[in-house]
C-alpha atoms as a PDB file:
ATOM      1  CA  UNK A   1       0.000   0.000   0.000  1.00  0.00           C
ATOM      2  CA  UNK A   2       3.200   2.551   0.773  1.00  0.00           C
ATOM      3  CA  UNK A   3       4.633   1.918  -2.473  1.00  0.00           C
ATOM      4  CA  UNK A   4       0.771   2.642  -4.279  1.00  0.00           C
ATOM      5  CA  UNK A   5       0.662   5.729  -2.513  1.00  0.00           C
ATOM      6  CA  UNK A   6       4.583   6.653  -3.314  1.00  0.00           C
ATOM      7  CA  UNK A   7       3.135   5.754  -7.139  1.00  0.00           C
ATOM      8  CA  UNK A   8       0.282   8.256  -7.344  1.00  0.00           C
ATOM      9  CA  UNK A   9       2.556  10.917  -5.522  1.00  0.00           C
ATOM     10  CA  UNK A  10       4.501  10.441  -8.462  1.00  0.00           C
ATOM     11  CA  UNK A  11       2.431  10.180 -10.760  1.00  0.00           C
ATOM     12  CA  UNK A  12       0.280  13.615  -9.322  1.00  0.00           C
ATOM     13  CA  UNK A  13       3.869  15.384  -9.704  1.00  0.00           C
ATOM     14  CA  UNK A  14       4.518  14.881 -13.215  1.00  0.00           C
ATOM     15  CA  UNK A  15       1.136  15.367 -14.455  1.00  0.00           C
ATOM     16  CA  UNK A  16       1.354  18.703 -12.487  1.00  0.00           C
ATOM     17  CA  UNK A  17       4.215  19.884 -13.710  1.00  0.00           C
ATOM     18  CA  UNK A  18       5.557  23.000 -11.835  1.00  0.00           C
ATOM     19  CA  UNK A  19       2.199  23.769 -10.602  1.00  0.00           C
ATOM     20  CA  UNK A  20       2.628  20.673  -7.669  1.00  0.00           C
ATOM     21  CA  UNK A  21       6.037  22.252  -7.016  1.00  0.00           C
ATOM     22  CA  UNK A  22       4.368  25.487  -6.222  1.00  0.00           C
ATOM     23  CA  UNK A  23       1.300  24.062  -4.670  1.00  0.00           C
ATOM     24  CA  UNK A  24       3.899  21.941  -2.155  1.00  0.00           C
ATOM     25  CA  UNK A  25       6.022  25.408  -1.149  1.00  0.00           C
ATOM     26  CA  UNK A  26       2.448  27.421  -0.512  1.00  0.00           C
ATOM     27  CA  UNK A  27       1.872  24.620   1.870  1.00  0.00           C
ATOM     28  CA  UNK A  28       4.784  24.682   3.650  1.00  0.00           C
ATOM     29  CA  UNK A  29       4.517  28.569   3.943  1.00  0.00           C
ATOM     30  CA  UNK A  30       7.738  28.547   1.367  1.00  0.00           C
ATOM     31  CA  UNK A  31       8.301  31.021  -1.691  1.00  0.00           C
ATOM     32  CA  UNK A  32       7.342  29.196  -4.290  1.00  0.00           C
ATOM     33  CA  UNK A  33       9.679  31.856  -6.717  1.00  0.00           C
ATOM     34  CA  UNK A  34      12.575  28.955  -6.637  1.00  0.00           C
ATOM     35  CA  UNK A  35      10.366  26.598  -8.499  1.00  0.00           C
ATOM     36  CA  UNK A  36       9.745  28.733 -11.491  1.00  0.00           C
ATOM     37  CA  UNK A  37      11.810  29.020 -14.922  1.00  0.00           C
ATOM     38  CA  UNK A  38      13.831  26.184 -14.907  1.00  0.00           C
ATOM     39  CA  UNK A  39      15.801  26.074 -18.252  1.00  0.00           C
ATOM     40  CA  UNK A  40      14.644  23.027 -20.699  1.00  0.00           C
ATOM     41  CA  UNK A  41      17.547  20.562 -21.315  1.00  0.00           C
ATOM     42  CA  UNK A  42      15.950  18.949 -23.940  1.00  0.00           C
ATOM     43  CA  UNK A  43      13.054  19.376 -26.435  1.00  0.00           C
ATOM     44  CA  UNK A  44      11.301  16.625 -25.091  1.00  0.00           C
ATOM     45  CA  UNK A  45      10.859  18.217 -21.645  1.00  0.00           C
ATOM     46  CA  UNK A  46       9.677  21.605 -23.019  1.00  0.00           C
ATOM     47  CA  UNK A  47       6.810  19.679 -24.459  1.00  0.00           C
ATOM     48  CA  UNK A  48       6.489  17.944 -21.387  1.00  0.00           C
ATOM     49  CA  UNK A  49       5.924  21.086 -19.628  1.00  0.00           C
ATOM     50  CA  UNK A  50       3.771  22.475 -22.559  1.00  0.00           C
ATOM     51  CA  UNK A  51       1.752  19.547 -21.531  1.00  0.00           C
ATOM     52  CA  UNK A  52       0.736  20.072 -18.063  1.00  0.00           C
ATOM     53  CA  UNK A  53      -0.922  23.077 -19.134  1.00  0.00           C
ATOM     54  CA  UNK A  54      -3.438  20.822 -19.992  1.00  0.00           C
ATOM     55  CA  UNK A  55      -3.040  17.631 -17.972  1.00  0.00           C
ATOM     56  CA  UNK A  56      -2.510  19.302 -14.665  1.00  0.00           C
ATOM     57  CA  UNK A  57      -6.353  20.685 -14.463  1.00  0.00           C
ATOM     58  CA  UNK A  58      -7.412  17.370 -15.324  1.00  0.00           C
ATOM     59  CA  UNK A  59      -5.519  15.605 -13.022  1.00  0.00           C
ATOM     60  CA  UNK A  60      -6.506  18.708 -10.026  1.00  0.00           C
ATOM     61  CA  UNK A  61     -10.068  18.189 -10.984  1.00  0.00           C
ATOM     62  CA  UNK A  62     -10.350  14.152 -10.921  1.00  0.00           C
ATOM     63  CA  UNK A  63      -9.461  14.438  -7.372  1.00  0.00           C
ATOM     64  CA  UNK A  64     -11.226  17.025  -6.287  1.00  0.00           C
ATOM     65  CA  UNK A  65     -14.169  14.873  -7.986  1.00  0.00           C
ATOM     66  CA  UNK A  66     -12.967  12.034  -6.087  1.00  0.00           C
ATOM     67  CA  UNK A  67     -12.416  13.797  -2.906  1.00  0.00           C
ATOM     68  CA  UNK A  68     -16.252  14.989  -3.069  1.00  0.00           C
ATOM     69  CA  UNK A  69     -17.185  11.702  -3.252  1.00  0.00           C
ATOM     70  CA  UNK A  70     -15.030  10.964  -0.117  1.00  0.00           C
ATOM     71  CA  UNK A  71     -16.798  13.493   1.745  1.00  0.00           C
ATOM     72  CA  UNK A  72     -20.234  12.622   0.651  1.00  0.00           C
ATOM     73  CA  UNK A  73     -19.786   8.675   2.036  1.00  0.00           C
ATOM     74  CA  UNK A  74     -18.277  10.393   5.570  1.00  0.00           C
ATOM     75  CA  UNK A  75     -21.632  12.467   5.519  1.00  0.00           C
ATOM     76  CA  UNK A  76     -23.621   9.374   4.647  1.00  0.00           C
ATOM     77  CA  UNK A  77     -21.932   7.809   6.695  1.00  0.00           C
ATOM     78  CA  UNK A  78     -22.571  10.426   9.996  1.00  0.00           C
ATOM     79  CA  UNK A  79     -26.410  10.155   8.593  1.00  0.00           C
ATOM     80  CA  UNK A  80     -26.184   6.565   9.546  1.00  0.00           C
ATOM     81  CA  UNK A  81     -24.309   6.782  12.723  1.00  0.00           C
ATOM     82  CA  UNK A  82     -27.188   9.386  13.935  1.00  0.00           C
ATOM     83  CA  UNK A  83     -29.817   6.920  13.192  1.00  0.00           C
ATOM     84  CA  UNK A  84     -27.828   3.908  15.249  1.00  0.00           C
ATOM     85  CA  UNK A  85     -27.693   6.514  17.929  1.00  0.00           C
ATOM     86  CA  UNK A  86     -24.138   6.504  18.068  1.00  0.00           C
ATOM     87  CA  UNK A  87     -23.674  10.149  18.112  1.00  0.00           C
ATOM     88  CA  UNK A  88     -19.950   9.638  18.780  1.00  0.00           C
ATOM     89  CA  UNK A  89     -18.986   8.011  15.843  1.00  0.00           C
ATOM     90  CA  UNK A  90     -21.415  10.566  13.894  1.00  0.00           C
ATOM     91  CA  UNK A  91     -19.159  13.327  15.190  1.00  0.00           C
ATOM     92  CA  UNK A  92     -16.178  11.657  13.983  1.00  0.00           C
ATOM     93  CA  UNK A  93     -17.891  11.055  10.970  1.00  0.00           C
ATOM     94  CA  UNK A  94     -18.740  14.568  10.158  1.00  0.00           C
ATOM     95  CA  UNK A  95     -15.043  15.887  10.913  1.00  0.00           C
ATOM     96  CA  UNK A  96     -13.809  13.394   8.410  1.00  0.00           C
ATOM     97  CA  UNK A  97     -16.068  14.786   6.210  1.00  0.00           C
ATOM     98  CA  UNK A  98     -15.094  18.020   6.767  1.00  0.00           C
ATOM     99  CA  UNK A  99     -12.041  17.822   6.261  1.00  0.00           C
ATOM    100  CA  UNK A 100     -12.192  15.761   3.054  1.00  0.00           C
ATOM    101  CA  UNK A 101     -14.936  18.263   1.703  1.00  0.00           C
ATOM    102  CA  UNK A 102     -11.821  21.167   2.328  1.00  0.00           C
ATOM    103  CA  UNK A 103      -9.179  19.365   0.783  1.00  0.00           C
ATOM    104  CA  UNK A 104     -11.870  18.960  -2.613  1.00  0.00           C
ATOM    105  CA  UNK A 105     -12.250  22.364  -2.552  1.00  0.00           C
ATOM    106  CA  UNK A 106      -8.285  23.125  -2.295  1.00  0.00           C
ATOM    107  CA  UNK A 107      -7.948  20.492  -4.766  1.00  0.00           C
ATOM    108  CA  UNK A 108     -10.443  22.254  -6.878  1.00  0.00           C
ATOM    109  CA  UNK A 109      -8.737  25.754  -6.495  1.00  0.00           C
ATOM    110  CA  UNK A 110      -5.794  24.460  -7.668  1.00  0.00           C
ATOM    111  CA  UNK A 111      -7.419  22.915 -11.029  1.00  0.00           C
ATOM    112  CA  UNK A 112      -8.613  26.344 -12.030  1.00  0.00           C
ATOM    113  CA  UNK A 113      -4.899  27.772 -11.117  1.00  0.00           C
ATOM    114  CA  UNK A 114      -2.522  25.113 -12.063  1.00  0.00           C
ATOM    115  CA  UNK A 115      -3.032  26.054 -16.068  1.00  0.00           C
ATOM    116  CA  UNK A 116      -1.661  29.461 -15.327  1.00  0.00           C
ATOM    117  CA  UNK A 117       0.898  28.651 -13.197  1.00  0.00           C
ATOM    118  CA  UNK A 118       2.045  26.092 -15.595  1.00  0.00           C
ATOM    119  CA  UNK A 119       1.834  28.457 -18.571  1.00  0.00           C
ATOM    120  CA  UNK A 120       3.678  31.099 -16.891  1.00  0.00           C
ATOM    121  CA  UNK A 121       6.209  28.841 -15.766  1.00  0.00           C
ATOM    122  CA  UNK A 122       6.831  27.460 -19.781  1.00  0.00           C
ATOM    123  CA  UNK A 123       6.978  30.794 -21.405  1.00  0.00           C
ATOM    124  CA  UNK A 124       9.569  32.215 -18.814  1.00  0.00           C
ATOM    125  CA  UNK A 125      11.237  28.901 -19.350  1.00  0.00           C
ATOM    126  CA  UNK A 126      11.803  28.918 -22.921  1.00  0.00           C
ATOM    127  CA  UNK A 127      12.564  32.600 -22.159  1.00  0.00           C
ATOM    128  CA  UNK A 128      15.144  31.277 -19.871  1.00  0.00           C
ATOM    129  CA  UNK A 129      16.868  29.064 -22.253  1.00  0.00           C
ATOM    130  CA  UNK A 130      16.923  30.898 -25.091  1.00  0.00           C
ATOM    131  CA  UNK A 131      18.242  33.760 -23.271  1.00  0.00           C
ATOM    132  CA  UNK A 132      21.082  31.006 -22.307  1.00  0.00           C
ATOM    133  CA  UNK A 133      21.494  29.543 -25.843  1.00  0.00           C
ATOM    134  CA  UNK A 134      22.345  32.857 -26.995  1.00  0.00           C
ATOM    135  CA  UNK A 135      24.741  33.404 -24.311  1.00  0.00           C
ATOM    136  CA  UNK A 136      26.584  30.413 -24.254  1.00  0.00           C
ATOM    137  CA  UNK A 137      26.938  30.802 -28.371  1.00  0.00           C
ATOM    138  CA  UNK A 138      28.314  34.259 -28.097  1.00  0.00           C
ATOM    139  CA  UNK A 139      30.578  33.334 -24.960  1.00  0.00           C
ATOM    140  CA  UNK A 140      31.530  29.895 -27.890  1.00  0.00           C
ATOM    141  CA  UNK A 141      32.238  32.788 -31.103  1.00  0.00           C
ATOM    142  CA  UNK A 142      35.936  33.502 -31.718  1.00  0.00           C
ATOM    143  CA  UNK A 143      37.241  37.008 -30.561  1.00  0.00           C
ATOM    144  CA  UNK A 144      37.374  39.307 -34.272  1.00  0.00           C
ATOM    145  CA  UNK A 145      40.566  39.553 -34.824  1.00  0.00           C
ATOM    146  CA  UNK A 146      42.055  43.377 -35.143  1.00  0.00           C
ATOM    147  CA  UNK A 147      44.400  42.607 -37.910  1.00  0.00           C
END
């Protein structure tokens, strides 16, 4: 079950591209300004990141759907325990659903933001490394000579 959950972290972090790196520092009451315009190494991950502009809100809103769903059996669940009498167990019920119900609504948040944050993120990237391209081939150009 560890290793599952290791999976899906992994798996949430890539689809989210910079947008889980940011949403990891807010949480931690970090700057998230560390995270941002990394430059590409490779062509392959600037289409990577051009791709989480897209797969990130997806991903965000899937488990903010699933989440919901989480918090609805809790309730259902504190609806039950009310009826048995067991108004302990309700209580416990209803926190769990509160929180859950909290978390969907972070997790939804962050679907509508992750797009921009991603976006932002892969312009001032290829910014970034076009800005170094052109550095390192004018630090690479022979001197003129002054003959």
């Amino acid at each position: 079950m560890e290793n599952e959950i290791k999976l899906n972290e992994d798996y949430v972090a890539k689809l989210a591209g910079v947008a889980n790196d940011v949403l990891a520092k807010v949480t931690k009451f970090e700057s998230p300004l560390g995270v941002f315009f990394t430059p590409y190494s490779t062509p392959k991950a600037a289409f990577f990141s051009a791709a989480t502009i897209v797969t990130a809100p997806v991903m965000y809103g899937s488990l903010a759907i699933k989440y919901s769903g989480h918090a609805l059996s809790f309730t259902l669940e504190a609806i039950a325990r009310l009826v048995e009498g067991d108004f302990a167990k309700a209580g416990e019920a209803l926190t769990n659903a509160f929180a859950v119900l909290i978390v969907a609504g972070l997790t939804g948040v962050s679907a509508l933001l992750s797009p921009v944050i991603n976006f932002v993120d892969f312009i001032g990237s290829l910014v970034k490394t076009a800005v170094n391209a052109f550095s390192n081939a004018q630090n690479a150009a022979p001197a003129p000579s002054m003959v």
